[in-house]
Protein backbone atom coordinates (compact mmCIF):
# COMPACT_ATOMS: atom_id res chain seq x y z
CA UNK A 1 0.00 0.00 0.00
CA UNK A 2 2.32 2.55 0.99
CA UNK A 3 4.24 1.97 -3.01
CA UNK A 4 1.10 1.37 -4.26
CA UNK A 5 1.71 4.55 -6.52
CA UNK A 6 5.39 4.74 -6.66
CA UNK A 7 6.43 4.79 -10.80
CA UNK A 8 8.08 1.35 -11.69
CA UNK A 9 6.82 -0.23 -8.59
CA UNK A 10 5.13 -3.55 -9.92
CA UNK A 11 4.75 -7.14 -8.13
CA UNK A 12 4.05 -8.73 -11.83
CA UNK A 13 6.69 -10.65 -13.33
CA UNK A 14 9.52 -8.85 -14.96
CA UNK A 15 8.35 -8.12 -18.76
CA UNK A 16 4.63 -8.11 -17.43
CA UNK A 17 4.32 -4.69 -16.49
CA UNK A 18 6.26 -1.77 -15.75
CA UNK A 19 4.41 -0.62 -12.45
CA UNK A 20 3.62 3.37 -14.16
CA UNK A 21 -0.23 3.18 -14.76
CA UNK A 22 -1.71 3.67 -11.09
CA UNK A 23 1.47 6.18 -10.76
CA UNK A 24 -0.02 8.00 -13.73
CA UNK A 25 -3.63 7.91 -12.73
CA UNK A 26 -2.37 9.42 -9.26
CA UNK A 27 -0.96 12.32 -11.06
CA UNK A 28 -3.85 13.24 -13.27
CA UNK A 29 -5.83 12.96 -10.33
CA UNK A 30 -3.70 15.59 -8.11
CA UNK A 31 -3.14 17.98 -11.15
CA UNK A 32 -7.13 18.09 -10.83
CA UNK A 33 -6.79 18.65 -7.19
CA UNK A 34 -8.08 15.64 -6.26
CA UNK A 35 -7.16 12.59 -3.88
CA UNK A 36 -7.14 8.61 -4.22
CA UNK A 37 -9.03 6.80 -1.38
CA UNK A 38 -7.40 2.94 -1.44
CA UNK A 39 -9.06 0.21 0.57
CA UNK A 40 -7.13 -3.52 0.29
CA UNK A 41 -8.17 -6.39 2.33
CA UNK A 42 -6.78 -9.80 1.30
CA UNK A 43 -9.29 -12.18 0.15
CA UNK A 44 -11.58 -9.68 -0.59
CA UNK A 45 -10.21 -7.26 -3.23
CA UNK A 46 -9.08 -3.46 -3.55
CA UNK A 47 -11.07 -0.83 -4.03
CA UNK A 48 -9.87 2.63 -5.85
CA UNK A 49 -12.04 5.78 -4.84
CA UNK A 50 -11.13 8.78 -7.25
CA UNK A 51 -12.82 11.98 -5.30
CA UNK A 52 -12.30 14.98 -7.04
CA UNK A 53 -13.57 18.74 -6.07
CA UNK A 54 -16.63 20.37 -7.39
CA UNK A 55 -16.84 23.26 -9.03
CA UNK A 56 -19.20 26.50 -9.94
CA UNK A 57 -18.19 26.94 -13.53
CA UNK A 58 -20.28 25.26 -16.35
CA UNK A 59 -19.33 22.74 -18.65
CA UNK A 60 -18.56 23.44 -22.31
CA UNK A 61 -19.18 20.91 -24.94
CA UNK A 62 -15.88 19.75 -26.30
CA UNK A 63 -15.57 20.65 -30.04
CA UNK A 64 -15.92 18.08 -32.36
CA UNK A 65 -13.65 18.60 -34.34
CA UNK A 66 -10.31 18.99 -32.39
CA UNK A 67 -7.12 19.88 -34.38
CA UNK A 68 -8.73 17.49 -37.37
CA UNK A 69 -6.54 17.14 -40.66
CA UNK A 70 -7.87 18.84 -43.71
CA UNK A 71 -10.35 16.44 -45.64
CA UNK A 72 -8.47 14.21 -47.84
CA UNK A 73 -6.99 10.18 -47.55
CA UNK A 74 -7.20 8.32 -44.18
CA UNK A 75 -4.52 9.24 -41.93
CA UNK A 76 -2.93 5.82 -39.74
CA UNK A 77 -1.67 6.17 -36.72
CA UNK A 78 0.16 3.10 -35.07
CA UNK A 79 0.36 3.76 -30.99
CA UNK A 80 2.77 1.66 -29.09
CA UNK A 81 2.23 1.94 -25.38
CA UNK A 82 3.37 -1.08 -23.17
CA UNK A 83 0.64 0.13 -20.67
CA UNK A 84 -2.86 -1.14 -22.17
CA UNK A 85 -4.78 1.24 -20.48
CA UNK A 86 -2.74 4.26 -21.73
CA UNK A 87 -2.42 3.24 -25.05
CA UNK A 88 -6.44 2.42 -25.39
CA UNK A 89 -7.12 5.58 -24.14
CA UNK A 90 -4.60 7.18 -26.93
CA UNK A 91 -6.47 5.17 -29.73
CA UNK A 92 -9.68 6.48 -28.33
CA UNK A 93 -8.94 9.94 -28.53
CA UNK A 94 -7.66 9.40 -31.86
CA UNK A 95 -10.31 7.59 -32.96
CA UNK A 96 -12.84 10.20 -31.71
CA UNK A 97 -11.60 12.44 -34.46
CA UNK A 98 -11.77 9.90 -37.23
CA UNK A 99 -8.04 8.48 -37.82
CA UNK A 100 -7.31 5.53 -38.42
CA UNK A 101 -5.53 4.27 -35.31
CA UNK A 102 -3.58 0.60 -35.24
CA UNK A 103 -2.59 -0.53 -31.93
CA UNK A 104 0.15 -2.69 -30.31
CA UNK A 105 1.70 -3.00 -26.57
CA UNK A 106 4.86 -4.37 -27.53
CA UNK A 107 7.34 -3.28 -30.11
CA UNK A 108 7.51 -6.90 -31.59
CA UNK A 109 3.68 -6.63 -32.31
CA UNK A 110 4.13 -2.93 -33.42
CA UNK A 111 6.02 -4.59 -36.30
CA UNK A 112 4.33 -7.89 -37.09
CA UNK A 113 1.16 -5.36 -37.20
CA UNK A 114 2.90 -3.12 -39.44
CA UNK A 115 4.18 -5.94 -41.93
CA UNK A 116 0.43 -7.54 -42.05
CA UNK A 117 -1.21 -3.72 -42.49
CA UNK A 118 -1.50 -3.07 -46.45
CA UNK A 119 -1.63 0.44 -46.13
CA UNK A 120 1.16 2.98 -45.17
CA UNK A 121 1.88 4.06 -41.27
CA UNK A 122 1.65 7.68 -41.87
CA UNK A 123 2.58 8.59 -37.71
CA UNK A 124 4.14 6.26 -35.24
CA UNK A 125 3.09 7.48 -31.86
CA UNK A 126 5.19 5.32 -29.30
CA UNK A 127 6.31 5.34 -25.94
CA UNK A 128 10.02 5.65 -25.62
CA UNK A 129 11.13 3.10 -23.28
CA UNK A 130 9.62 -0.20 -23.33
CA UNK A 131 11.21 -3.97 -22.39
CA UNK A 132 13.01 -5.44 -25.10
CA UNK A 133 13.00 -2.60 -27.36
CA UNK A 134 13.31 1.20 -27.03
CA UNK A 135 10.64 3.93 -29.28
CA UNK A 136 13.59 5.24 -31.16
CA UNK A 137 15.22 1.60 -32.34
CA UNK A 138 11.49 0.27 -33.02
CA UNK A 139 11.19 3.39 -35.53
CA UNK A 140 14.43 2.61 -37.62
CA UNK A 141 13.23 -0.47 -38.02
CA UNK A 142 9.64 0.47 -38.82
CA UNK A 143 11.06 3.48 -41.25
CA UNK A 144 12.66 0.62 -43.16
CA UNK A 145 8.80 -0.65 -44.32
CA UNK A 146 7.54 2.52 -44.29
CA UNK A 147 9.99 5.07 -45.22
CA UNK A 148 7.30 8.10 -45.27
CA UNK A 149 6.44 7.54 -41.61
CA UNK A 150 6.54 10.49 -39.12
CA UNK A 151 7.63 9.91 -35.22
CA UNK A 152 5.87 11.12 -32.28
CA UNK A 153 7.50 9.97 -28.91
CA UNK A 154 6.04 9.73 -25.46
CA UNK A 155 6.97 9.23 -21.72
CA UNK A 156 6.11 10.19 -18.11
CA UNK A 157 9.79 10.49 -17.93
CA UNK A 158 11.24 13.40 -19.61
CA UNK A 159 15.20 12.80 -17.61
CA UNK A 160 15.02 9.09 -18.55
CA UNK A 161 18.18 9.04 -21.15
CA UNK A 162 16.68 7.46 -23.80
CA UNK A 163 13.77 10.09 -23.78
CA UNK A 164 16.48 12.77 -23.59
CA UNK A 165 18.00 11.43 -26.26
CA UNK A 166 15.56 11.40 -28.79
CA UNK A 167 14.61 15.18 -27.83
CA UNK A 168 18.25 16.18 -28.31
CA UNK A 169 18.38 14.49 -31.62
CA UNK A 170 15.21 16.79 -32.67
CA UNK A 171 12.46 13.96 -32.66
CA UNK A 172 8.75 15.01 -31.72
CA UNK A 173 8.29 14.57 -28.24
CA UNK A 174 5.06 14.78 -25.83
CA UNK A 175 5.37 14.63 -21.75
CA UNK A 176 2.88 12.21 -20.14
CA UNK A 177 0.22 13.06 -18.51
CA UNK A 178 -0.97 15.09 -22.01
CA UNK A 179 -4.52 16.76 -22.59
CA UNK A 180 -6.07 15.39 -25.68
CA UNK A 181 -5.90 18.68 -26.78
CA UNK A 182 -2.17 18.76 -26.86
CA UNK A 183 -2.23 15.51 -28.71
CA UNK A 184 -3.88 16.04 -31.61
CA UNK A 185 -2.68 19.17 -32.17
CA UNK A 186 0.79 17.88 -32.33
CA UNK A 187 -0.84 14.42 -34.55
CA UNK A 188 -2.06 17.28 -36.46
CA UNK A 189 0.92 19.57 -36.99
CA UNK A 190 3.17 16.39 -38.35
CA UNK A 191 0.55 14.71 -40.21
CA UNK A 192 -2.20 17.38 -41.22
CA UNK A 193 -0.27 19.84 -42.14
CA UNK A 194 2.08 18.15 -44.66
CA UNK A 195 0.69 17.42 -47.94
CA UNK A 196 3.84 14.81 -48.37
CA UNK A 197 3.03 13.50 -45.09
């Protein structure tokens, strides 16, 4: 209980998770100014309680179109997130706004998926450091296939080297937590914007 929420902390098998997502749900929770109520009892389960304030203001309607591509062919995005939760929630707010999104949690399936996927992988959207393979490595090799691809890398650790890495070498990078928002404005500034794509 106490590391519960501590990033990397995991008591599944090495290669069968990476201990981040309750560490990310705890900070999207306190950025909202909210608090995590945990109850555990052995035998019987654990229970998550996400209380958050309340406010005066009134909800807007989200847009519906957010940061949308121009009309024209179906953009593809491949996400590779090792967490399943984050990366579903990714390919949601993707597909909310009509791309085309292809999923996979480990680079090995990111490029069986790509091989078996007729069309061309116009944005890889990948986390950077994942077991067995890092984001920048997995898009060499997936550049080699697809050779038009753009690169869009991810983490909830911006000092982890391989992270600082590919933002000293000039790749596209978004910090985890991310607003949708920030997302697909960024999907659409390297894929909406450029008629070569």
């Amino acid at each position: 209980r106490a590391k519960v929420f501590d990033p990397f902390f995991t008591t599944k098998p090495v290669g069968k998770g990476t201990g981040i997502g309750l560490s990310v749900v705890d900070t999207f929770v306190r950025e909202a100014g909210g608090a995590i109520q945990l109850e555990s009892e052995p035998g019987r389960g654990t229970t998550f309680r996400l209380l958050f304030p309340t406010s005066s203001l009134e909800a807007t309607p989200a847009p519906s179109e957010l940061c949308r591509p121009e009309q024209g062919p179906s953009i593809t995005v491949l996400v590779v997130d090792d967490e399943p939760l984050l990366g579903q929630a990714v390919r949601r707010i993707l597909e909310a706004q009509a791309f085309r999104k292809l999923g996979a949690s480990t680079p090995a399936e990111a490029l069986e998926l790509s091989q078996r996927h007729s069309g061309p992988v116009d944005l890889l959207l990948t986390d950077v450091s994942m077991p067995g393979m890092s984001g920048p490595t997995l898009a060499g090799l997936l550049r080699e296939v697809h050779p038009g691809m753009k690169t869009l890398f991810m983490s909830g650790h911006t000092e982890d080297p391989v992270a600082r890495l590919a933002r000293e070498k000039g790749g596209n990078f978004i910090s985890k937590p991310f607003e949708p928002e920030e997302l697909l404005r960024m999907v659409s500034v390297l894929v909406g914007g450029d008629s070569k794509r």
